[in-house]
C-alpha atoms as a PDB file:
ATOM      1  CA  UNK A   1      98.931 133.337 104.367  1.00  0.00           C
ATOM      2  CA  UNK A   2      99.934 135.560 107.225  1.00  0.00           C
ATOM      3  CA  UNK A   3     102.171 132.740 108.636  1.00  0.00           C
ATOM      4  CA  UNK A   4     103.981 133.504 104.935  1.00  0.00           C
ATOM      5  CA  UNK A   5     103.396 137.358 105.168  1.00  0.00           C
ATOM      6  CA  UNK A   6     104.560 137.689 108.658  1.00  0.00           C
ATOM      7  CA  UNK A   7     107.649 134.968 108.757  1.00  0.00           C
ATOM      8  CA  UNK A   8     110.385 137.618 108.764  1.00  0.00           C
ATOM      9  CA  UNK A   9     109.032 138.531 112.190  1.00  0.00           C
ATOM     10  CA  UNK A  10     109.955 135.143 113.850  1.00  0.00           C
ATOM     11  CA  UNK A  11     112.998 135.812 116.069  1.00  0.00           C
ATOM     12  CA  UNK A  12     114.000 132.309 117.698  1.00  0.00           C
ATOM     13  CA  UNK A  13     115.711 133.848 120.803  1.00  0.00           C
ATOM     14  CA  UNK A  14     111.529 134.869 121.455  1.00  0.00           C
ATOM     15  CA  UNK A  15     110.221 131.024 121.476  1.00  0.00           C
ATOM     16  CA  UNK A  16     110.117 128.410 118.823  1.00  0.00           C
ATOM     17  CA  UNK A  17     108.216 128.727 115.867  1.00  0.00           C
ATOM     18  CA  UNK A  18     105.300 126.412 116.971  1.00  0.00           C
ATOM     19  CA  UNK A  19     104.325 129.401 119.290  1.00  0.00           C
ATOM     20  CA  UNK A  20     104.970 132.098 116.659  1.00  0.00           C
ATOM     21  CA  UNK A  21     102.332 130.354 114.533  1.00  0.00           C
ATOM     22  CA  UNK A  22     100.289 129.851 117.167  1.00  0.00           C
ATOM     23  CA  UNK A  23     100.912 133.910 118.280  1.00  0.00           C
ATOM     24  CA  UNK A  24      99.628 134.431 114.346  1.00  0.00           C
ATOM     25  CA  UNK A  25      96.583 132.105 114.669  1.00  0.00           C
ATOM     26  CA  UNK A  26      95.116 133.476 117.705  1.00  0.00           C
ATOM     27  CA  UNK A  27      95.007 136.819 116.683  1.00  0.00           C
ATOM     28  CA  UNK A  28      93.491 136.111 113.409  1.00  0.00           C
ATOM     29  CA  UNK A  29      90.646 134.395 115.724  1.00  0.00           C
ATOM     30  CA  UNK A  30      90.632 137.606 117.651  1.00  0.00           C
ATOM     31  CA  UNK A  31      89.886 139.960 114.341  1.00  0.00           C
ATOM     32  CA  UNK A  32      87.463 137.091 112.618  1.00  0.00           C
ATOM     33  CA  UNK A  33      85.617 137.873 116.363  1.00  0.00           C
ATOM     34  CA  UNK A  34      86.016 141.038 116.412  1.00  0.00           C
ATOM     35  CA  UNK A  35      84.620 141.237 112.851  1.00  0.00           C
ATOM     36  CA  UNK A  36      81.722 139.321 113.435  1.00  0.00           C
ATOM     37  CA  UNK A  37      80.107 140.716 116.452  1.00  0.00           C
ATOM     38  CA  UNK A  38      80.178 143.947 114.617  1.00  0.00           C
ATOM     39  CA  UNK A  39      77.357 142.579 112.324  1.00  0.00           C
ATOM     40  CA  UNK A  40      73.450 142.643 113.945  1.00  0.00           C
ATOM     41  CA  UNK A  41      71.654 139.390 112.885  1.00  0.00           C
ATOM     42  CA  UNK A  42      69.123 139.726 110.414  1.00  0.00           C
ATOM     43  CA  UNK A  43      65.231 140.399 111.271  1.00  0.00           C
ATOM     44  CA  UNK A  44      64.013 137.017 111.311  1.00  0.00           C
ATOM     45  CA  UNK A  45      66.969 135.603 112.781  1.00  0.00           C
ATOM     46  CA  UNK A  46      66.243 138.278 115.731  1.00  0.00           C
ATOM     47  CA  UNK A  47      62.666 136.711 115.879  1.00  0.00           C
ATOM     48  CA  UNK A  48      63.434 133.337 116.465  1.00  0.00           C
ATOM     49  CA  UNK A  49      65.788 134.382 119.227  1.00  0.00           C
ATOM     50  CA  UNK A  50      63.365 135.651 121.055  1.00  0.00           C
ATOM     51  CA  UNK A  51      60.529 133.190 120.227  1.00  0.00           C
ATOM     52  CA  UNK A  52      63.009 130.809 121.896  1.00  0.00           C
ATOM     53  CA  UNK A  53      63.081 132.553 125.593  1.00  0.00           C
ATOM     54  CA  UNK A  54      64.397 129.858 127.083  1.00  0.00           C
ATOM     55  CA  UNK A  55      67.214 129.186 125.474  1.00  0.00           C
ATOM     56  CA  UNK A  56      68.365 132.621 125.255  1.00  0.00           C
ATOM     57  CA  UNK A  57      68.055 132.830 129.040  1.00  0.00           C
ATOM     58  CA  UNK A  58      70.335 130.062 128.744  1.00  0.00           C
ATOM     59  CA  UNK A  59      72.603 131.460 126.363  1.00  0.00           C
ATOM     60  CA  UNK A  60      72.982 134.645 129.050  1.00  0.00           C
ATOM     61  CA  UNK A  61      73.856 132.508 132.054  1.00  0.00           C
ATOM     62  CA  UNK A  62      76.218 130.559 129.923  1.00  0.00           C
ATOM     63  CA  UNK A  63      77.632 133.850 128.260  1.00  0.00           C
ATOM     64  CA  UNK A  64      78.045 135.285 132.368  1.00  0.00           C
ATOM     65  CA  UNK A  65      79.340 132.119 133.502  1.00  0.00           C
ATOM     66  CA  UNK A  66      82.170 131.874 130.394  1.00  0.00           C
ATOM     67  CA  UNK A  67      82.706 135.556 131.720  1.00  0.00           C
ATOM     68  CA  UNK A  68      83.808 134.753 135.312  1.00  0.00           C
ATOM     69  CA  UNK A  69      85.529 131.999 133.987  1.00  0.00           C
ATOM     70  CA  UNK A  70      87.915 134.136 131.906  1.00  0.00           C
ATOM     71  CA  UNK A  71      88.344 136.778 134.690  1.00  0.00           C
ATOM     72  CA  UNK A  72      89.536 134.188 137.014  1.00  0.00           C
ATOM     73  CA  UNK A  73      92.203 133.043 135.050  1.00  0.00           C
ATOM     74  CA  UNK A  74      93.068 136.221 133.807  1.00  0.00           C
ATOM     75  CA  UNK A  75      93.590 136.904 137.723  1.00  0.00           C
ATOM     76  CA  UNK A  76      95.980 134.327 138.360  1.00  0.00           C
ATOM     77  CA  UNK A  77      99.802 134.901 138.745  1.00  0.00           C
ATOM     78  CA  UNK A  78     101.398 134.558 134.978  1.00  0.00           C
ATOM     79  CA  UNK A  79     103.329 131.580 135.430  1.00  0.00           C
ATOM     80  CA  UNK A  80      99.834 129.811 136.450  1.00  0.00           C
ATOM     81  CA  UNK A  81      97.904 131.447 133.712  1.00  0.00           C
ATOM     82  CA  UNK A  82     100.133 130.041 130.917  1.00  0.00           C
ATOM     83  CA  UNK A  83     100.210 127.103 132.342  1.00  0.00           C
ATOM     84  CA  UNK A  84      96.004 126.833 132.171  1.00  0.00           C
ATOM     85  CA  UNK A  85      96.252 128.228 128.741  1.00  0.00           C
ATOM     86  CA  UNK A  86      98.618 125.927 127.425  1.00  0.00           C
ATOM     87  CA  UNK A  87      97.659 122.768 128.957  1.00  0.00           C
ATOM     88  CA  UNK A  88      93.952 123.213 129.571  1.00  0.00           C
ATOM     89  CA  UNK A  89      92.925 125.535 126.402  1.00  0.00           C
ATOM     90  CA  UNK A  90      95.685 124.653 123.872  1.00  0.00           C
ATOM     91  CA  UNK A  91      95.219 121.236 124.741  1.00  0.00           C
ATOM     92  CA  UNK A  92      98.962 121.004 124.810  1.00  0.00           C
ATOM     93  CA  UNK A  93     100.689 118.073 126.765  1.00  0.00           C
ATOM     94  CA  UNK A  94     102.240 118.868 130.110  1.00  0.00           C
ATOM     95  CA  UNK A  95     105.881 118.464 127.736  1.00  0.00           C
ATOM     96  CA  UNK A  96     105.000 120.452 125.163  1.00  0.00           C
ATOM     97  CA  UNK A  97     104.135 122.939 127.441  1.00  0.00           C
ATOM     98  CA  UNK A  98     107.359 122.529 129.050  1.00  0.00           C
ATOM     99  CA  UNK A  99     109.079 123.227 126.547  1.00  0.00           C
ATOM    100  CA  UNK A 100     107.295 126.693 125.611  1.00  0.00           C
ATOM    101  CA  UNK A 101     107.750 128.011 129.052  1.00  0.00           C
ATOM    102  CA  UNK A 102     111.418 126.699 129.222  1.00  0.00           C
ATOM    103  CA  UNK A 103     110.450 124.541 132.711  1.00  0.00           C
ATOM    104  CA  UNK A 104     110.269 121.293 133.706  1.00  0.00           C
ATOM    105  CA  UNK A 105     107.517 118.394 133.068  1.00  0.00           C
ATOM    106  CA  UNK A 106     106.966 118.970 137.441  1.00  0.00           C
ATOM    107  CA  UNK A 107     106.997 122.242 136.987  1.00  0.00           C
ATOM    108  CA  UNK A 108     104.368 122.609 134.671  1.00  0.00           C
ATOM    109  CA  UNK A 109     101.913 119.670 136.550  1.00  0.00           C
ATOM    110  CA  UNK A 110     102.537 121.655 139.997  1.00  0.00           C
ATOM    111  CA  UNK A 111     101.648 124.963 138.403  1.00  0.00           C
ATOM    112  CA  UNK A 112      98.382 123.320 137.310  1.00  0.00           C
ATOM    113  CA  UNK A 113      97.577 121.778 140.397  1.00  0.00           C
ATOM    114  CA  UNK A 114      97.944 125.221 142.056  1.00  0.00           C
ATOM    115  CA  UNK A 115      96.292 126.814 139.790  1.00  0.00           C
ATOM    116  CA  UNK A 116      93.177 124.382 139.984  1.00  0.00           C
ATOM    117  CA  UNK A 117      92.988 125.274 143.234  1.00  0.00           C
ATOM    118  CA  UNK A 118      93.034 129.281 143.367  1.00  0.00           C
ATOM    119  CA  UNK A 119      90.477 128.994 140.230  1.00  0.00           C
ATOM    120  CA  UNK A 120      88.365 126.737 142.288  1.00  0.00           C
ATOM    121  CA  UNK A 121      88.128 128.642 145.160  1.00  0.00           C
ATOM    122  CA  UNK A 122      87.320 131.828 143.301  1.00  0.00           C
ATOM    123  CA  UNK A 123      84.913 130.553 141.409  1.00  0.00           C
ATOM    124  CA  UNK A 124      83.075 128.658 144.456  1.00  0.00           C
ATOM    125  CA  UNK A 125      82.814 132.059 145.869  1.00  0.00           C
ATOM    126  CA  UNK A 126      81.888 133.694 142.944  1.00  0.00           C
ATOM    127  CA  UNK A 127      78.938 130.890 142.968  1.00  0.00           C
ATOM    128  CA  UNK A 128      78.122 131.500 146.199  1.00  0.00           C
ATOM    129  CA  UNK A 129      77.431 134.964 145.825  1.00  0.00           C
ATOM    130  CA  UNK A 130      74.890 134.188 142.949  1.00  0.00           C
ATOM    131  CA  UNK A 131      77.368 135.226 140.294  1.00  0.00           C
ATOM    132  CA  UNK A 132      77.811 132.494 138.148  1.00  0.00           C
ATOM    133  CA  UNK A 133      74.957 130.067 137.355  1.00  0.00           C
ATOM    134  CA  UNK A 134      75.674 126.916 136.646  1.00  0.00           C
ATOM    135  CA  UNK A 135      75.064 123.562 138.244  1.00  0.00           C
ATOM    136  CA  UNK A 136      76.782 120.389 138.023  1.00  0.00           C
ATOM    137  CA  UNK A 137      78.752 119.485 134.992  1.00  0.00           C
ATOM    138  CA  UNK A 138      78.487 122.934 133.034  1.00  0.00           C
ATOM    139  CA  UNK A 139      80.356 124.629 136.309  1.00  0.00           C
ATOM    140  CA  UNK A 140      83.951 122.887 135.462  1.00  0.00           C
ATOM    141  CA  UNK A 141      86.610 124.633 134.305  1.00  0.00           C
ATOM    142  CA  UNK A 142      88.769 122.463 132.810  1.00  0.00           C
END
């Protein structure tokens, strides 16, 4: 529906339309989000939470981990950062992310790469400093 409501917005000279849907879909995440961590959970849905000490420890390292995670990238330079977003968040191919930022297939592989390796290192030191808690696995980013 807003893809309908908000169509006479779409300027091609801005990207294609692919992105301009996407542009609409993300922020209707963002307000469905927004929305819903407005709302406390009901009483016996706050017992169980705590009943289950464990796994809301969990939840919290997880939670502070995600956290860094997103600072990092939001850190990086912004022709890395859309590169990560696109190709390790979207889930887009290397070409259809090529296409979005107007670069080459290279381009886009070599941004990752370097990218990779700033997030890696500031997320090894985060580690090291006790910051984020995870172990094996759970502590890749992409």
């Amino acid at each position: 529906m807003a893809l309908l409501r908000d169509g006479g917005k779409y300027r091609k000279q801005q990207g294609d339309v692919a992105a301009f849907a996407f542009g609409i879909a993300k922020n209707f995440v963002r307000r469905i989000r927004r929305r819903e961590s407005e709302f406390e959970p009901l009483p016996e849905e706050k017992t169980n939470l705590i009943s289950d000490a464990d796994s809301v420890t969990a939840q919290l390292v997880r939670n502070e981990a995600i956290d860094r995670v997103q600072m990092a990238v939001a850190t990086l330079p912004l022709h890395y950062r859309e590169a990560v977003v696109l190709c390790d968040l979207c889930e887009l191919t290397y070409a259809e992310a090529a296409i979005r930022l107007r670069c080459s297939v290279g381009t886009i592989r070599s941004r990752l790469n370097r990218a990779h390796t700033i997030l890696a290192r500031k997320l090894k030191r985060l580690q090291g400093t006790g910051a984020v808690g995870l172990t094996g696995t759970e502590g890749c980013l992409i």
